[in-house]
C-alpha atoms as a PDB file:
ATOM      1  CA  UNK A   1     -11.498 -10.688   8.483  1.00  0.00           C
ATOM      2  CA  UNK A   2      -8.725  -9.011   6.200  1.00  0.00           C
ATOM      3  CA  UNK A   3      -8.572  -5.316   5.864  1.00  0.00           C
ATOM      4  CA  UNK A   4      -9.023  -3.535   2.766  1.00  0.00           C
ATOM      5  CA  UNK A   5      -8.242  -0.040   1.521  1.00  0.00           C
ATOM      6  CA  UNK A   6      -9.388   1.258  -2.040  1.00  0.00           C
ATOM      7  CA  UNK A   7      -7.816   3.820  -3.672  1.00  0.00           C
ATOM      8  CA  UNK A   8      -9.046   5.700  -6.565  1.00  0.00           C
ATOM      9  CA  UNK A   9      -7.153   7.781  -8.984  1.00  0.00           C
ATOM     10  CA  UNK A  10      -4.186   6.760  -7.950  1.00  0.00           C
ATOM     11  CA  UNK A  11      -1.067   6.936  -9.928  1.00  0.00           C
ATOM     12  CA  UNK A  12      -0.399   3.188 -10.255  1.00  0.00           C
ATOM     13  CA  UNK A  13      -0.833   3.100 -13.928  1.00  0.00           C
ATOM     14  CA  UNK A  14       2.283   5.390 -14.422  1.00  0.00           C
ATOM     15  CA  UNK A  15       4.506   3.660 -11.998  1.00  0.00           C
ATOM     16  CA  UNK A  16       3.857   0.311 -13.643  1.00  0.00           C
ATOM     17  CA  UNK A  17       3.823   1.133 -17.330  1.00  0.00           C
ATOM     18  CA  UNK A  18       6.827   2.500 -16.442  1.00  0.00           C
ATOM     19  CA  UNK A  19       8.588  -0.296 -14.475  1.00  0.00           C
ATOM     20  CA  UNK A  20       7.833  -3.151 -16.387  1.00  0.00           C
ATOM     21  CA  UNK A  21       4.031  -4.201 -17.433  1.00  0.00           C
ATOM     22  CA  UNK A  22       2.589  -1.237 -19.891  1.00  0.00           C
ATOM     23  CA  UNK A  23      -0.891  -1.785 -18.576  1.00  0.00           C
ATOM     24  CA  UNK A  24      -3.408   1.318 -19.115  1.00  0.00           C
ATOM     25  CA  UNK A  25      -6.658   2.652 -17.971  1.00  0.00           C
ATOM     26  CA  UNK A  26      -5.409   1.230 -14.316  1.00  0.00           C
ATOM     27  CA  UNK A  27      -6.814   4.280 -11.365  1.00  0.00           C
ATOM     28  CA  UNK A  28      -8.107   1.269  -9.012  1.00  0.00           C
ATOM     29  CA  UNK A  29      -5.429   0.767  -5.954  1.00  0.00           C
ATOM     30  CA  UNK A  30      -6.586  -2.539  -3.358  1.00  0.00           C
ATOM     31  CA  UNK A  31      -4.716  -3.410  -0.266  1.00  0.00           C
ATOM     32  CA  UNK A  32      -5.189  -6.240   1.359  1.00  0.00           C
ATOM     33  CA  UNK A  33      -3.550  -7.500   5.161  1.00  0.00           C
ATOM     34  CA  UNK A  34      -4.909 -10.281   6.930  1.00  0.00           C
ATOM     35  CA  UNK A  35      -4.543  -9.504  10.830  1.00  0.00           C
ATOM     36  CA  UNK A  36      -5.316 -12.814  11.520  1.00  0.00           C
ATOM     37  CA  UNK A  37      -2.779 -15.255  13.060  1.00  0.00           C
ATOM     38  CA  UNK A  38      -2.994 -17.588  10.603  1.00  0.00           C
ATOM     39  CA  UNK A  39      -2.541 -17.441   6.219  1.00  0.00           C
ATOM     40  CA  UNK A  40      -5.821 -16.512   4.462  1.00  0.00           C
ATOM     41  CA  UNK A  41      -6.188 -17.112   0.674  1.00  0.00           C
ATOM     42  CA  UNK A  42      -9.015 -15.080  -1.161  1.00  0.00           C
ATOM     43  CA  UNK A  43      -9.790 -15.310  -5.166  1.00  0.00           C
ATOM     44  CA  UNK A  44      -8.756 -12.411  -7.496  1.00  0.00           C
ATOM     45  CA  UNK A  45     -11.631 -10.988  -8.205  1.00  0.00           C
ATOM     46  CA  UNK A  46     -13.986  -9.023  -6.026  1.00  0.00           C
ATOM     47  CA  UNK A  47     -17.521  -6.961  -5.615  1.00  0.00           C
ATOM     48  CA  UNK A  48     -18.893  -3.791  -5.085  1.00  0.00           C
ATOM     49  CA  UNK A  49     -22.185  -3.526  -3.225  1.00  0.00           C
ATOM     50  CA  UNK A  50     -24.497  -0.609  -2.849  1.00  0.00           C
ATOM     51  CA  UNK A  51     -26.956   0.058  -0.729  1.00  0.00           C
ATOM     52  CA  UNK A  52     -29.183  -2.840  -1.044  1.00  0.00           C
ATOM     53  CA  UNK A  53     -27.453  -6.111  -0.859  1.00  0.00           C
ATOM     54  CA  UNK A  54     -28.944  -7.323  -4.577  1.00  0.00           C
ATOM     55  CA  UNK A  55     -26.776  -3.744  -5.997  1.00  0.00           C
ATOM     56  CA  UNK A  56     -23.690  -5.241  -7.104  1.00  0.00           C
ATOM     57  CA  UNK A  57     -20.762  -4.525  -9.737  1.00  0.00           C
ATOM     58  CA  UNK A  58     -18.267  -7.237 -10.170  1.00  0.00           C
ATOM     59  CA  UNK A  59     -14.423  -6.296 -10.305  1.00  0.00           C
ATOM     60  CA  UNK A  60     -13.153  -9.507 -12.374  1.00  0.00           C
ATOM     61  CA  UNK A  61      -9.597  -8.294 -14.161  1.00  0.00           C
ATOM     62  CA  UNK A  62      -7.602  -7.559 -11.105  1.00  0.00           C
ATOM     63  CA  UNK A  63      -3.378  -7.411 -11.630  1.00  0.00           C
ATOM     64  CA  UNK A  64      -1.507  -9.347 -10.858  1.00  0.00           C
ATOM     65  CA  UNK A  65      -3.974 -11.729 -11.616  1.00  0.00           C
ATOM     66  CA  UNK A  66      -5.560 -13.870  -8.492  1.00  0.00           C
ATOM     67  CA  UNK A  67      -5.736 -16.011  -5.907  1.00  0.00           C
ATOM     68  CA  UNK A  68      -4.466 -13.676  -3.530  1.00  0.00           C
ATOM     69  CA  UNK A  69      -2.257 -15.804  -0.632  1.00  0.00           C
ATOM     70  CA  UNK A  70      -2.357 -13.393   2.641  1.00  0.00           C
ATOM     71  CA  UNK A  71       0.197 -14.050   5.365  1.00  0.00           C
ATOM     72  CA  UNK A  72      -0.434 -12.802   8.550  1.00  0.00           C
ATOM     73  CA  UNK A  73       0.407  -9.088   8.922  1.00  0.00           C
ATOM     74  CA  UNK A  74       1.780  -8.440   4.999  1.00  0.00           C
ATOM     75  CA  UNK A  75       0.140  -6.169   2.728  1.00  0.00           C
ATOM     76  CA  UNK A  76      -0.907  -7.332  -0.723  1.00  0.00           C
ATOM     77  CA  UNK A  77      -1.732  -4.802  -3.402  1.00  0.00           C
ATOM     78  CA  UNK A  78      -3.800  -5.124  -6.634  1.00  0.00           C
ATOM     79  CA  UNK A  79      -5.191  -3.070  -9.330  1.00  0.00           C
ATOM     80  CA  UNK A  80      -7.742  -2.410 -11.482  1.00  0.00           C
ATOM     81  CA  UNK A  81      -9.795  -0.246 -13.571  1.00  0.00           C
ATOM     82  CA  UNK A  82     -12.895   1.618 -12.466  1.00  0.00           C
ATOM     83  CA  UNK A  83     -15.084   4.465 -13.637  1.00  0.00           C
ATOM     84  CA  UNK A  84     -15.679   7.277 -11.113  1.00  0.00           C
ATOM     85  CA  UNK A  85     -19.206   7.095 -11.452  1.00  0.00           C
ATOM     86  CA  UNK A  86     -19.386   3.730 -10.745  1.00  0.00           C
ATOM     87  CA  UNK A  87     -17.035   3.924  -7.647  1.00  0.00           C
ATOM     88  CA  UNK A  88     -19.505   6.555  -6.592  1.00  0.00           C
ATOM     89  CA  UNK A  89     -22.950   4.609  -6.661  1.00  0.00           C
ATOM     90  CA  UNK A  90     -21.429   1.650  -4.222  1.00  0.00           C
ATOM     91  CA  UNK A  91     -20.567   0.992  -0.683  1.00  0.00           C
ATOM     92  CA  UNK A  92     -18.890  -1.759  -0.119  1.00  0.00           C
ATOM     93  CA  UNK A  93     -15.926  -3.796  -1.658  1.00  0.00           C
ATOM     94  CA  UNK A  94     -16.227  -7.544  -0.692  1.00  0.00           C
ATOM     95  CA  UNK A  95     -13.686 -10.312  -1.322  1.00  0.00           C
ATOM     96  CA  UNK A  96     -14.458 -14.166  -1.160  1.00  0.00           C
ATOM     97  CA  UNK A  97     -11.552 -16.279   0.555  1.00  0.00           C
ATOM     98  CA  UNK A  98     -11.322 -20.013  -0.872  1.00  0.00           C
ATOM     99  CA  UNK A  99     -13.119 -21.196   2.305  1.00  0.00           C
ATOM    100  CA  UNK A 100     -16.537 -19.095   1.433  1.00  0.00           C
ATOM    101  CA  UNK A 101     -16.204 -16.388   3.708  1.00  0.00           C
ATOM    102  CA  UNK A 102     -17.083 -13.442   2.787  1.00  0.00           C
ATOM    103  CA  UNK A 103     -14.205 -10.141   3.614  1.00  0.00           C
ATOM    104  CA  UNK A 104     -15.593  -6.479   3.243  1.00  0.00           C
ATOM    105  CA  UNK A 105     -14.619  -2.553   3.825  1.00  0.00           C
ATOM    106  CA  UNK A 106     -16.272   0.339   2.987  1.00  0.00           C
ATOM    107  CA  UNK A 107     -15.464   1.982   0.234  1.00  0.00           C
ATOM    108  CA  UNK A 108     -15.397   5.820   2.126  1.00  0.00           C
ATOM    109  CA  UNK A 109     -15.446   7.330   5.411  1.00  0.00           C
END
């Protein structure tokens, strides 16, 4: 199972229009680590899930763009673009790695 940490509102946009890739609208922070002893690779997109399982909002224009390879132990960061009132109806974030297995984290507390 890999960990994941979501951060919203953070200042990603500004550090990377400014270093190289003038990409906007981008609050949506991901890490990923895979604890696991062995390489994991999971696709570039993921989901949000509320409550009930069927509640779902699909994250598909992640940067850099997937499949995500995770070595074990080294953090991996994407980002994205999400509205705060979306963020705030789900739970869960869930990435799918290449072998069908399904990764998730809650998205607070």
């Amino acid at each position: 199972m890999i960990e994941i940490k979501v951060i919203m509102n953070s200042a990603v946009e500004e550090i990377l229009s400014f270093k190289c890739c003038n990409l906007h609208g981008l609050n949506l922070e991901i890490h990923l680590t895979n604890p696991g002893p062995d390489p994991l690779t999971v696709h570039g997109h993921c989901e949000l899930r509320g409550e009930k399982e069927d509640d779902r909002y699909g994250i598909e224009n992640l940067f850099p763009p997937g499949p995500y390879r995770l070595p074990p132990g080294e953090p991996l960061a994407c980002y994205g673009s999400l509205a705060d009132e979306v963020f705030g109806r789900y739970r869960w974030i869930v990435f799918r790695d290449l072998a069908g297995g399904e990764h998730r984290a809650r998205l607070r507390g």
